[in-house]
N, C-alpha and C. Protein backbone atom coordinates (compact mmCIF):
# COMPACT_ATOMS: atom_id res chain seq x y z
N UNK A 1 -59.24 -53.20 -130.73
CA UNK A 1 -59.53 -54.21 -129.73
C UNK A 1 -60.85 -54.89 -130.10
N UNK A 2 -60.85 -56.05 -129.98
CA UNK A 2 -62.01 -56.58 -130.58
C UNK A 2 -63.30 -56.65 -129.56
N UNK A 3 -64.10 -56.86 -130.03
CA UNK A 3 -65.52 -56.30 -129.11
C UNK A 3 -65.96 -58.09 -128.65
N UNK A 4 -66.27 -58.43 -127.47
CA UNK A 4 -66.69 -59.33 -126.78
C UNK A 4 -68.05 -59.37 -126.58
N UNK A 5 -68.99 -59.84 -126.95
CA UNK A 5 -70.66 -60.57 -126.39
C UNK A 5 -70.71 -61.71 -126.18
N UNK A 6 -70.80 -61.81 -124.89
CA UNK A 6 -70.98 -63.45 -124.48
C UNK A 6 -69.87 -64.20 -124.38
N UNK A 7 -69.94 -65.22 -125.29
CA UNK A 7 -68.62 -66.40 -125.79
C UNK A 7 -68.14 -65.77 -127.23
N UNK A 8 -68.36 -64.77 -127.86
CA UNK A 8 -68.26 -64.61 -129.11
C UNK A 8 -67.56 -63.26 -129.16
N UNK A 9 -66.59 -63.65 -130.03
CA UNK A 9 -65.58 -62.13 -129.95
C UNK A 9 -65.70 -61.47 -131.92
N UNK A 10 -65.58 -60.53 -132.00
CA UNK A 10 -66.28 -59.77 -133.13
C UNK A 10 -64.81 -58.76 -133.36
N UNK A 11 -64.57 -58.89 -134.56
CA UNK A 11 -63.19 -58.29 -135.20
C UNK A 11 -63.48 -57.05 -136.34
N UNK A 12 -63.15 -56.14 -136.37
CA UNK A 12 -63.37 -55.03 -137.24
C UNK A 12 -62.74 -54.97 -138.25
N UNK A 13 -63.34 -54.41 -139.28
CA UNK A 13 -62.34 -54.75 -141.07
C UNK A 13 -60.71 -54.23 -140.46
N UNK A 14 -60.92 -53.30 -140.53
CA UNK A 14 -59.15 -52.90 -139.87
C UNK A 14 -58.16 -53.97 -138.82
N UNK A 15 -59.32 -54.39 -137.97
CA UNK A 15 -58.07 -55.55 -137.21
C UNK A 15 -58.08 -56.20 -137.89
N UNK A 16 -58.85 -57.22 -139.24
CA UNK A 16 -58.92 -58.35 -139.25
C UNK A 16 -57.79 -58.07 -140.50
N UNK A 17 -57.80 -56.78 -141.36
CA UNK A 17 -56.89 -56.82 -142.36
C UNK A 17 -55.21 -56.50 -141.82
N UNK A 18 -54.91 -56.28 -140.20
CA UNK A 18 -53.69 -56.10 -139.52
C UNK A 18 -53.29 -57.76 -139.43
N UNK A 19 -54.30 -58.66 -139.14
CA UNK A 19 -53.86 -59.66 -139.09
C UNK A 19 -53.28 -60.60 -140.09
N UNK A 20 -54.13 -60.25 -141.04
CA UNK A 20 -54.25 -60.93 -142.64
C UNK A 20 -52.80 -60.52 -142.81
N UNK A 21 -52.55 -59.56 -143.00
CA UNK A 21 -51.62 -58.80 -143.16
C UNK A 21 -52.07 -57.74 -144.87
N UNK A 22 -53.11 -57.37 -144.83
CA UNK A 22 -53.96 -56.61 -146.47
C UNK A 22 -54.31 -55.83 -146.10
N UNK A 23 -54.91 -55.12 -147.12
CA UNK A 23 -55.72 -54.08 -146.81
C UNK A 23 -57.20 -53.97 -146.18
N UNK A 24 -57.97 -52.84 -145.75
CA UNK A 24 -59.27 -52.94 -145.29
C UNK A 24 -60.19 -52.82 -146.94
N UNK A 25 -59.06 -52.85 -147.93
CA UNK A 25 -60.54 -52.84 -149.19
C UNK A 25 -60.59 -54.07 -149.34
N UNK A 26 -59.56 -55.34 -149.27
CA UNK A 26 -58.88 -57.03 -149.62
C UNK A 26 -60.16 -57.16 -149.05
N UNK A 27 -60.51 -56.84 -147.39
CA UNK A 27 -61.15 -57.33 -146.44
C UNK A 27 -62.54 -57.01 -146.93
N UNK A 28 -62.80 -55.79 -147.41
CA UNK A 28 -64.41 -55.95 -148.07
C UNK A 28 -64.44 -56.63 -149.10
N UNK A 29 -63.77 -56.08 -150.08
CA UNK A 29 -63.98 -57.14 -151.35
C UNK A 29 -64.36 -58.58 -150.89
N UNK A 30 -63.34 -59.62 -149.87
CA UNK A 30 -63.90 -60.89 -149.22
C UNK A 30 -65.40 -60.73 -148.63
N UNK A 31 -65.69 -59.98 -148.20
CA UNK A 31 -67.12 -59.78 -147.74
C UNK A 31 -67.84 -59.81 -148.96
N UNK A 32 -67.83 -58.83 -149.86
CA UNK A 32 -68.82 -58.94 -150.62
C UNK A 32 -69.06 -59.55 -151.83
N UNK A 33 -68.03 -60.71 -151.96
CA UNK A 33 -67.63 -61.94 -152.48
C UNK A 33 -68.27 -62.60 -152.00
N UNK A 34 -68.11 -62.76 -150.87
CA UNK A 34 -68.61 -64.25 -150.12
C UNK A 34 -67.83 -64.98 -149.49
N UNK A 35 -66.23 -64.24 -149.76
CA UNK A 35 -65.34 -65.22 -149.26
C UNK A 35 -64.96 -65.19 -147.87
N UNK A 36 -65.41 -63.59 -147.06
CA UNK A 36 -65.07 -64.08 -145.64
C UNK A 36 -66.87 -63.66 -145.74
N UNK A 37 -66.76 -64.06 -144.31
CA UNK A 37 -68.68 -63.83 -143.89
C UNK A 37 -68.01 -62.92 -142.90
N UNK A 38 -69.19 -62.25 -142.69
CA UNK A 38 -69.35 -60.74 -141.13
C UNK A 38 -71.05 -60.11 -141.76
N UNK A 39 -70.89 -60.16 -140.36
CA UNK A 39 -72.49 -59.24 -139.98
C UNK A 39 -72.06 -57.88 -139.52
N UNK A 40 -73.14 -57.22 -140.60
CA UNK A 40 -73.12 -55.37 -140.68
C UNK A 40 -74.02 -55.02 -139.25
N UNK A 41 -72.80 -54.53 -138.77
CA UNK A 41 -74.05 -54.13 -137.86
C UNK A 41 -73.66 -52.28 -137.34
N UNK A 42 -74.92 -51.61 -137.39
CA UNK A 42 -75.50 -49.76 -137.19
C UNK A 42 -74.23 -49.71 -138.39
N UNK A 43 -74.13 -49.96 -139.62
CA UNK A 43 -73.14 -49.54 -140.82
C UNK A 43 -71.97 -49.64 -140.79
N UNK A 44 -71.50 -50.63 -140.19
CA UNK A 44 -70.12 -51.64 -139.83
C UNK A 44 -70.05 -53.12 -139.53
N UNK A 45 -69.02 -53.09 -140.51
CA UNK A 45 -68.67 -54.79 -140.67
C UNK A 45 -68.05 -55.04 -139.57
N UNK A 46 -68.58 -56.17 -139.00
CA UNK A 46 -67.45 -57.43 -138.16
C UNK A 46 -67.28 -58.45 -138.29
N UNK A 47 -66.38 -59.51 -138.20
CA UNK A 47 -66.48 -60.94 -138.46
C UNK A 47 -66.09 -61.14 -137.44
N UNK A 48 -66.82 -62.12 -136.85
CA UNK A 48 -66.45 -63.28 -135.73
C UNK A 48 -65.25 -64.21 -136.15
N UNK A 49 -64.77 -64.65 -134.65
CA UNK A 49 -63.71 -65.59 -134.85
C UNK A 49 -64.06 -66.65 -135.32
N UNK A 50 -65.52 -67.60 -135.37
CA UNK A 50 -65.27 -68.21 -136.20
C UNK A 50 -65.59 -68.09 -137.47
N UNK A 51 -65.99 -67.07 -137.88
CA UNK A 51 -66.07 -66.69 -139.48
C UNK A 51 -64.97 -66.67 -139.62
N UNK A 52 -63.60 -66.33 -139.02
CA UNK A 52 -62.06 -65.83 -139.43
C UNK A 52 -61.56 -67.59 -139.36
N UNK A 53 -61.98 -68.79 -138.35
CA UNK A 53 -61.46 -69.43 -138.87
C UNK A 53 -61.98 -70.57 -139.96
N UNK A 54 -63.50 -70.29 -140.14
CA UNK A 54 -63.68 -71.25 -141.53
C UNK A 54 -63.41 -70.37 -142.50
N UNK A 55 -62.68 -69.17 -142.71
CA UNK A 55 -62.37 -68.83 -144.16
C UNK A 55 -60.33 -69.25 -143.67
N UNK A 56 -59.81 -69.78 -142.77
CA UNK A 56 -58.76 -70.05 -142.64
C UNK A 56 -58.95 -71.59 -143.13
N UNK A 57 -59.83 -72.30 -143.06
CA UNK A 57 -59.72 -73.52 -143.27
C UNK A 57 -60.16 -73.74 -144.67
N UNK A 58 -60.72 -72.76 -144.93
CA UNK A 58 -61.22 -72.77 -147.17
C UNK A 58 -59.88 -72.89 -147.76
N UNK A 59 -58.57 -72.08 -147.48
CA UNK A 59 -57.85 -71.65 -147.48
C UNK A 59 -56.89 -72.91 -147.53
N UNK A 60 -57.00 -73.99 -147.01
CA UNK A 60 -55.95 -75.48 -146.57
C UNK A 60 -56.63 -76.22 -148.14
C-alpha cells in the first residue's frame, strides 16, 4: 500500500515493480541509472507518483 504525506503518495520498489510488471532488481538498477528517480529514505527506496510518471513520459 503506498504511503501518503500530504498531496504526495510514495511507492515502494516492490509495488512499483508489480506495476511495471519486473522485477524489484529492473526497479533498482532504474534507480541507480538514473532512469527512474526515488528518495532513500531510513535505507529504503520510494518513488513518488510523479517520479513514476515522468519516467512514463521518457518512455513516449
Amino acid at each position: 500500500m503506498p504511503i501518503k504525506i500530504k498531496d504526495m503518495t510514495l511507492y515502494s520498489v516492490q509495488e512499483v515493480s508489480h506495476k511495471l510488471n519486473v522485477t524489484t532488481v529492473t526497479i533498482r538498477n532504474y534507480l541507480r541509472q538514473g532512469k527512474l528517480k526515488g528518495q532513500k529514505v531510513m535505507g529504503r527506496w520510494f518513488i513518488s507518483e510523479e517520479d513514476l510518471v515522468e519516467f512514463f513520459e521518457k518512455l513516449q
